[in-house]
PDB file of N, CA and C in Angstrom:
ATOM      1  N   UNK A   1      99.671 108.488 108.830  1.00  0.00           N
ATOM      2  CA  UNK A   1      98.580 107.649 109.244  1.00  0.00           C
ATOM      3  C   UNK A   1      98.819 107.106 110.646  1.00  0.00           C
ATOM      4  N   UNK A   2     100.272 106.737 111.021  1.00  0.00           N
ATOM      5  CA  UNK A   2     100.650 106.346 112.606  1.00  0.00           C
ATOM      6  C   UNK A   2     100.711 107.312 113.744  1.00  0.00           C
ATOM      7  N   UNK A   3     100.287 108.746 113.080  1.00  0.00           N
ATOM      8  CA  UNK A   3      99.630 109.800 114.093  1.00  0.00           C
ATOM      9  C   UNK A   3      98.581 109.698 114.398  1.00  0.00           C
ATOM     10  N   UNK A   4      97.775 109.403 113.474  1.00  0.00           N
ATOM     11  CA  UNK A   4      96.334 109.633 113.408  1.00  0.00           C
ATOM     12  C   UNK A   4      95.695 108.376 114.480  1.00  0.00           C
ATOM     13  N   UNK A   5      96.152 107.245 114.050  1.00  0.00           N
ATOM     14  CA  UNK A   5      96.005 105.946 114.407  1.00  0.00           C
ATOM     15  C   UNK A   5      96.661 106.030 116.417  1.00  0.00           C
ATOM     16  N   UNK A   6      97.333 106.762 116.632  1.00  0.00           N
ATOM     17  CA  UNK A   6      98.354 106.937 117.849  1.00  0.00           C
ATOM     18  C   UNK A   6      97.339 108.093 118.328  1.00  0.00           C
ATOM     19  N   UNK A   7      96.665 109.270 117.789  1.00  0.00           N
ATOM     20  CA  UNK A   7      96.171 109.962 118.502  1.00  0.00           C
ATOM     21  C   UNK A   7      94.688 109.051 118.974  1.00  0.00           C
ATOM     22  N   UNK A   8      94.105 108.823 117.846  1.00  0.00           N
ATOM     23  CA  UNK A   8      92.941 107.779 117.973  1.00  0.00           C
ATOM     24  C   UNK A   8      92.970 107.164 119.552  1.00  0.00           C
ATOM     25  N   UNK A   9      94.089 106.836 119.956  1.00  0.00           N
ATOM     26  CA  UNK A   9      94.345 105.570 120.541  1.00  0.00           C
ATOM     27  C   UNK A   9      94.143 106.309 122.241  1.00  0.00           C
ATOM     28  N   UNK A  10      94.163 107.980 122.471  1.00  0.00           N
ATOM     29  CA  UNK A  10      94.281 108.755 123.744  1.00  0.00           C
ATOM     30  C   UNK A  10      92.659 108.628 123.880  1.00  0.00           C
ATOM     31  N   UNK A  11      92.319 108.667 125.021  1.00  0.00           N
ATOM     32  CA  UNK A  11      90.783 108.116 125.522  1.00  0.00           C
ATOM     33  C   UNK A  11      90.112 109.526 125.936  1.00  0.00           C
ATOM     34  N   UNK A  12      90.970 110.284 126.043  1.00  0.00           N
ATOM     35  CA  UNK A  12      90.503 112.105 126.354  1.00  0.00           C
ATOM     36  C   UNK A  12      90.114 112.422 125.077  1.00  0.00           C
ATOM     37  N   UNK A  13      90.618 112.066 123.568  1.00  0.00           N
ATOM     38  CA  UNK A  13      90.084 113.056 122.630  1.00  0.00           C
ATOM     39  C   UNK A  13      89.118 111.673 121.411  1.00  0.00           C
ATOM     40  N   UNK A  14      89.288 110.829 121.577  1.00  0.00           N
ATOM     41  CA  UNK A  14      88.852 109.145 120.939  1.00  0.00           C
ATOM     42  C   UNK A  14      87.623 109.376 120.278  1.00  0.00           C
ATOM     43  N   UNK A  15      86.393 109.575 121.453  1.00  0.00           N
ATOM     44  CA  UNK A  15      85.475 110.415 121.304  1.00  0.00           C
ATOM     45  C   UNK A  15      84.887 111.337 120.332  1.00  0.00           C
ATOM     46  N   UNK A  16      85.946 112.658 120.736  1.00  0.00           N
ATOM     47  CA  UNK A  16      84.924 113.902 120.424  1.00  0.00           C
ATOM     48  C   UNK A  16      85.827 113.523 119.141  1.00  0.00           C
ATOM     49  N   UNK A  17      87.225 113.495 118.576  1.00  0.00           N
ATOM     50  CA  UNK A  17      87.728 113.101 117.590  1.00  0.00           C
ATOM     51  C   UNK A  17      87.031 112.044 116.269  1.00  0.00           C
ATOM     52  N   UNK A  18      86.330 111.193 116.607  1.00  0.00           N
ATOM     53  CA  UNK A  18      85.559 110.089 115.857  1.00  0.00           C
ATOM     54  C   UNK A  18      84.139 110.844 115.551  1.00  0.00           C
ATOM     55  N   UNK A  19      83.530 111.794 116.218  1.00  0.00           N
ATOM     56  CA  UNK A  19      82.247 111.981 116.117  1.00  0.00           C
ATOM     57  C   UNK A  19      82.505 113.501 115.211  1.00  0.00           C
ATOM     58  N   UNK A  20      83.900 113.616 115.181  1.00  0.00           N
ATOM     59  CA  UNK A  20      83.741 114.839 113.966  1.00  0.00           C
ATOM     60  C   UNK A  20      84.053 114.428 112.950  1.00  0.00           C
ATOM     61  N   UNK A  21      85.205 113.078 113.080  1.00  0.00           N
ATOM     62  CA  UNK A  21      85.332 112.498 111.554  1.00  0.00           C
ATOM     63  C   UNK A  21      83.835 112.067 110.873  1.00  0.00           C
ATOM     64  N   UNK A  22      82.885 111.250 111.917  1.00  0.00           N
ATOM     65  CA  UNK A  22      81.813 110.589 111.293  1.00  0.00           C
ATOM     66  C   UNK A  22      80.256 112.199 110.632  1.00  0.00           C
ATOM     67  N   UNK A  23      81.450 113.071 111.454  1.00  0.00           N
ATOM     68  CA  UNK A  23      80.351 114.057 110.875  1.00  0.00           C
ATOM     69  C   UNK A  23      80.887 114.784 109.326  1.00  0.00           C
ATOM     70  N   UNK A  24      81.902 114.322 108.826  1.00  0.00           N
ATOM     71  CA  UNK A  24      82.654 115.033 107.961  1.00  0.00           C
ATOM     72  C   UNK A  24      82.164 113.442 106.757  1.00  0.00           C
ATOM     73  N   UNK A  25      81.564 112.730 106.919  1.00  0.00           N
ATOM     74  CA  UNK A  25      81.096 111.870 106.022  1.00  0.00           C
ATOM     75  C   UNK A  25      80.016 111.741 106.086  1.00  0.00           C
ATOM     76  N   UNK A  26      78.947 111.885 104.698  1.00  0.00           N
ATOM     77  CA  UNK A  26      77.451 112.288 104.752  1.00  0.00           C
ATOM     78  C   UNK A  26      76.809 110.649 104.316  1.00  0.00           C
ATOM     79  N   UNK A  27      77.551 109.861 103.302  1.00  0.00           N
ATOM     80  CA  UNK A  27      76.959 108.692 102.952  1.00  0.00           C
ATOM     81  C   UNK A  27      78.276 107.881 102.790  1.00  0.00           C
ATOM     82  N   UNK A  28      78.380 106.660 103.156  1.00  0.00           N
ATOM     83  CA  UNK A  28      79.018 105.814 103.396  1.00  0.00           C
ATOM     84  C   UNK A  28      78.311 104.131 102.704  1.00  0.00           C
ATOM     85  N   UNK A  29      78.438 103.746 101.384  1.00  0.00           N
ATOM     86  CA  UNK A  29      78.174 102.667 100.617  1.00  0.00           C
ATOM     87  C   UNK A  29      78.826 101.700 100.662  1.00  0.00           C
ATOM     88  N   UNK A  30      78.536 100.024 100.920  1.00  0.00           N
ATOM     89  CA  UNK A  30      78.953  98.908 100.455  1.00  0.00           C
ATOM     90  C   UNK A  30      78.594  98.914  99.150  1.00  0.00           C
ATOM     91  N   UNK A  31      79.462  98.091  98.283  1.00  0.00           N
ATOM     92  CA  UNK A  31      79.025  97.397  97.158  1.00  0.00           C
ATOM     93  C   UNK A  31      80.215  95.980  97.348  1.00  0.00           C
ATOM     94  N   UNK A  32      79.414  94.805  97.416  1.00  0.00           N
ATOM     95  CA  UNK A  32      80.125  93.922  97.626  1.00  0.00           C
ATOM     96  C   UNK A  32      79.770  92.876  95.953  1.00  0.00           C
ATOM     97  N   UNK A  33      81.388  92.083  95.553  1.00  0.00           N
ATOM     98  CA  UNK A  33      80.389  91.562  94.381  1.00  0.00           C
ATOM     99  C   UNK A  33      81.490  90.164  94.392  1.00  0.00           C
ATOM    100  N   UNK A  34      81.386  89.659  93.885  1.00  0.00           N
ATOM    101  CA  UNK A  34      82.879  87.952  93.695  1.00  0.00           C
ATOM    102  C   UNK A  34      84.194  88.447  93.566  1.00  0.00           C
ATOM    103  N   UNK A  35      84.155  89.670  92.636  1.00  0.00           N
ATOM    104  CA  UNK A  35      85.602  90.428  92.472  1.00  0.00           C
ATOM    105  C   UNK A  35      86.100  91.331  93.352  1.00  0.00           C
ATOM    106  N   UNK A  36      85.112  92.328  93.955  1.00  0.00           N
ATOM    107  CA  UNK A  36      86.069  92.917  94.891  1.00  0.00           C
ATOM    108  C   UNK A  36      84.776  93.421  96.154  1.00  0.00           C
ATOM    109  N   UNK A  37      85.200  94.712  96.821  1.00  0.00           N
ATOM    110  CA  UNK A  37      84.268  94.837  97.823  1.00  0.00           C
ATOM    111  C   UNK A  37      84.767  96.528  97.404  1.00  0.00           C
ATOM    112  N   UNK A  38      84.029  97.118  96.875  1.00  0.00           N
ATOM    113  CA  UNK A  38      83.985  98.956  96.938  1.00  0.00           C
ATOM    114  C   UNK A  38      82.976  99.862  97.525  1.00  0.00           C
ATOM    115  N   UNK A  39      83.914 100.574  98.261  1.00  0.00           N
ATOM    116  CA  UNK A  39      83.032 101.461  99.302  1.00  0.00           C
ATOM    117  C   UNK A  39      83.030 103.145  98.888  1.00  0.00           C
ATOM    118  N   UNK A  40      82.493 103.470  99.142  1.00  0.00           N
ATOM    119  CA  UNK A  40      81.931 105.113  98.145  1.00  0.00           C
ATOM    120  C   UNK A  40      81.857 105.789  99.386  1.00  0.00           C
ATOM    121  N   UNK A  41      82.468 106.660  99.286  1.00  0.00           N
ATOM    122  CA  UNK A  41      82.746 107.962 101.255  1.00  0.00           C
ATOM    123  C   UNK A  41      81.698 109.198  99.781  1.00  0.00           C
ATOM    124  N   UNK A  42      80.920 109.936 101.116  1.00  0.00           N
ATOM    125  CA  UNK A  42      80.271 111.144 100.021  1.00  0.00           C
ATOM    126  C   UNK A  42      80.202 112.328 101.166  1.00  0.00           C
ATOM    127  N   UNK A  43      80.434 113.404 101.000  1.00  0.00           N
ATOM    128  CA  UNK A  43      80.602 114.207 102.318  1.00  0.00           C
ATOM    129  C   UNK A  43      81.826 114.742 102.438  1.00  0.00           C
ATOM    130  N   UNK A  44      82.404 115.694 103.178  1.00  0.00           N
ATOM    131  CA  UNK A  44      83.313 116.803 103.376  1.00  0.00           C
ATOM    132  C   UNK A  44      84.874 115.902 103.477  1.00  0.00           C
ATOM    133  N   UNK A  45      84.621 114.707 103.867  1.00  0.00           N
ATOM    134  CA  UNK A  45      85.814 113.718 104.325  1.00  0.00           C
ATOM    135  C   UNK A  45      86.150 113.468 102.635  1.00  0.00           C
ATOM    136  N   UNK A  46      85.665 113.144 101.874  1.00  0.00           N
ATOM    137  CA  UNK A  46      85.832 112.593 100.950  1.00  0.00           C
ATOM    138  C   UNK A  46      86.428 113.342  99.815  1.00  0.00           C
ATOM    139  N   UNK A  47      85.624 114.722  99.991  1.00  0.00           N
ATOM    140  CA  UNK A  47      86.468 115.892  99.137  1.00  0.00           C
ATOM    141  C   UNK A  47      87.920 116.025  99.643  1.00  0.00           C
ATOM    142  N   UNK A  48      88.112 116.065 100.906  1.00  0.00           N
ATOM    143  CA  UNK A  48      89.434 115.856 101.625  1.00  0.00           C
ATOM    144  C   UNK A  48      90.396 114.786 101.297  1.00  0.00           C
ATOM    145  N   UNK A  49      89.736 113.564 100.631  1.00  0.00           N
ATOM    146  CA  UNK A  49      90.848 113.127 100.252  1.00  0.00           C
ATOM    147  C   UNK A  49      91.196 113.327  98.522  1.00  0.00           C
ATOM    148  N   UNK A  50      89.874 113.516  97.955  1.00  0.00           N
ATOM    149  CA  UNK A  50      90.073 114.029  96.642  1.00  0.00           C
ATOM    150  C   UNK A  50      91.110 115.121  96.466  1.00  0.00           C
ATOM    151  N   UNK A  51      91.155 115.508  97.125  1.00  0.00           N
ATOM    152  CA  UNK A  51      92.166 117.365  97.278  1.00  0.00           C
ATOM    153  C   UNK A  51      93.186 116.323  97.189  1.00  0.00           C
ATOM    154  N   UNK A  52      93.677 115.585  98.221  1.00  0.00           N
ATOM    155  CA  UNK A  52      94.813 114.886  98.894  1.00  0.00           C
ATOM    156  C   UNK A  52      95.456 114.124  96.914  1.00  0.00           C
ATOM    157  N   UNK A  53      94.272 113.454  96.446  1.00  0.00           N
ATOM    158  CA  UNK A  53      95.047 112.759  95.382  1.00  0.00           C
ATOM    159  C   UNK A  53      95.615 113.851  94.576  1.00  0.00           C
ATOM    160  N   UNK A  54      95.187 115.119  94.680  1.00  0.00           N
ATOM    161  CA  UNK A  54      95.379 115.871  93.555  1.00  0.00           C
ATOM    162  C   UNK A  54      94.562 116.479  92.538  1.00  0.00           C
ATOM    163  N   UNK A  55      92.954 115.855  93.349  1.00  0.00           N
ATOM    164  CA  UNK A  55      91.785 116.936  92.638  1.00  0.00           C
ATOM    165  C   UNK A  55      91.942 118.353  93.116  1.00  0.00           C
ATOM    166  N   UNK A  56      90.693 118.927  92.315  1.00  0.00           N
ATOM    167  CA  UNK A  56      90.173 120.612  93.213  1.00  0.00           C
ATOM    168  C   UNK A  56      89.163 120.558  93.477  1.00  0.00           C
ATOM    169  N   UNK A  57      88.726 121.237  94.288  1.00  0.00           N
ATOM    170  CA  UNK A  57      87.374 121.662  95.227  1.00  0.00           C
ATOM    171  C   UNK A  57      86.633 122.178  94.006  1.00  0.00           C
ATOM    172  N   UNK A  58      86.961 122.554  92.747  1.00  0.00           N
ATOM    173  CA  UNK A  58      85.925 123.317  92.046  1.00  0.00           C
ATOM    174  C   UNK A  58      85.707 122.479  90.630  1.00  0.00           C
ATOM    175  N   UNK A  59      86.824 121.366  90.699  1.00  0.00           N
ATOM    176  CA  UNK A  59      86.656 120.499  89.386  1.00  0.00           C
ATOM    177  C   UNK A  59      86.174 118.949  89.368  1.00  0.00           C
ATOM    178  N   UNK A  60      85.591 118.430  88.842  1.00  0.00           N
ATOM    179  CA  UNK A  60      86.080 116.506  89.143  1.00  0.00           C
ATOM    180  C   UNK A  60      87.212 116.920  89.016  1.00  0.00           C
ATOM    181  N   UNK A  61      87.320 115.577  89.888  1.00  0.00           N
ATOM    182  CA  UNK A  61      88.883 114.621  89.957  1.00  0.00           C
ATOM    183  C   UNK A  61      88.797 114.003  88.740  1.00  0.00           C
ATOM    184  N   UNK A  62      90.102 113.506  88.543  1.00  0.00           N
ATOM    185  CA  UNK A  62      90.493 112.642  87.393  1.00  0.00           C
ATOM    186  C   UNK A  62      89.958 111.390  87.174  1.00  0.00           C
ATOM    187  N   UNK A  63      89.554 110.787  88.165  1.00  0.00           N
ATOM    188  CA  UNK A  63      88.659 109.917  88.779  1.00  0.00           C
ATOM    189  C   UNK A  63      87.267 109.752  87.560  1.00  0.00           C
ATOM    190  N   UNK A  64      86.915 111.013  87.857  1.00  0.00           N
ATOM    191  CA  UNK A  64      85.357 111.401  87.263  1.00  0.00           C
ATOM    192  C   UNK A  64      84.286 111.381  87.904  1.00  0.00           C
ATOM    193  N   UNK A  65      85.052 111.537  89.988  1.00  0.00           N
ATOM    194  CA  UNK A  65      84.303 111.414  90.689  1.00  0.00           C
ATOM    195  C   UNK A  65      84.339 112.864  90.675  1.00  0.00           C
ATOM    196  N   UNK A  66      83.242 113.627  91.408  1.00  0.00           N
ATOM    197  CA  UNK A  66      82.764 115.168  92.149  1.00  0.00           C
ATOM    198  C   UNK A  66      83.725 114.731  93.256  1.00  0.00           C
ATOM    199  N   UNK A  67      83.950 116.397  93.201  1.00  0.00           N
ATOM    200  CA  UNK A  67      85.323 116.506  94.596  1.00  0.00           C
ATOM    201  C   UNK A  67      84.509 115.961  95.720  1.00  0.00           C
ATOM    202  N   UNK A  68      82.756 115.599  96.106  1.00  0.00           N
ATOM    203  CA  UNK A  68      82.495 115.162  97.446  1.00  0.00           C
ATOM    204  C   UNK A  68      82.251 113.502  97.230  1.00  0.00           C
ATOM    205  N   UNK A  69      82.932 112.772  96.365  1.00  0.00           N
ATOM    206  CA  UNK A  69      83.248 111.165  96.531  1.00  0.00           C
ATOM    207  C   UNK A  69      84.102 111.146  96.245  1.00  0.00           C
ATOM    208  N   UNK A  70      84.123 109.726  97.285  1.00  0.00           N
ATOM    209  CA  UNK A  70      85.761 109.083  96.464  1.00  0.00           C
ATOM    210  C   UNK A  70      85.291 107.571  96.463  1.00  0.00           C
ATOM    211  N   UNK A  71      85.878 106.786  95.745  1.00  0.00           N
ATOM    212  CA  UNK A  71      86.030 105.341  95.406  1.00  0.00           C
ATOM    213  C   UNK A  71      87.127 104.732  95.997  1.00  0.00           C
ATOM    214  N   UNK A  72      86.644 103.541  96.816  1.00  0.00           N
ATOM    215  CA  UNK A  72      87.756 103.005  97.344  1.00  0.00           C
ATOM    216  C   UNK A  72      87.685 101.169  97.057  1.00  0.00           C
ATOM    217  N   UNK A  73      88.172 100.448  96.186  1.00  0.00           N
ATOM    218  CA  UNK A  73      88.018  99.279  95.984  1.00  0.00           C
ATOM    219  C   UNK A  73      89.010  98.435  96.970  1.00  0.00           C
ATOM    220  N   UNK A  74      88.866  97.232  97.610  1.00  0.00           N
ATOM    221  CA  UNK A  74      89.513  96.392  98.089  1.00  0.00           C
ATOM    222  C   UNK A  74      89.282  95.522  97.251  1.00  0.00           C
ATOM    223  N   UNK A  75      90.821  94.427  96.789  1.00  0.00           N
ATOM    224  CA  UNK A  75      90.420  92.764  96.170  1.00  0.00           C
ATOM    225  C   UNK A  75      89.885  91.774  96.767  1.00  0.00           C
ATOM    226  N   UNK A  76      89.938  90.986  96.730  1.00  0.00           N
ATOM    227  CA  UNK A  76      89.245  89.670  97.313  1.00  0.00           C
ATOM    228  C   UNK A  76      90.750  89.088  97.916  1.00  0.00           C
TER     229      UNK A  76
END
């Protein structure tokens, strides 16, 4: 993540780098509530990290999300 975050940071690629991540995510959800704040990625980024936990491209995840969401909760 301190690559990613370190390449981010070069002003030559910042740019074209951010506008392919934001193209690799199709819907991007708040759900805010007293208990927590969960955000829903839907789009090519999201299958990417599904792969990453250990889903497949051709199954749900364990989750019981489709390989193109993922669930991401923060606490309060």
């Amino acid at each position: 993540m301190s690559e990613l975050a370190g390449t981010l940071t070069d002003p030559e690629i910042r740019t074209p780098a951010l506008e392919t991540i934001r193209g690799l995510i199709e819907i991007f959800t708040v759900h805010v509530t007293p208990e927590a704040i969960t955000l829903k990625l839907e789009g090519a980024f999201a299958a990417m990290v599904g792969l990453a936990q250990g889903g497949t491209a051709k199954s749900p995840l364990e989750s019981g999300l489709y390989a193109g969401s993922v669930l991401v909760v923060a606490g309060a």
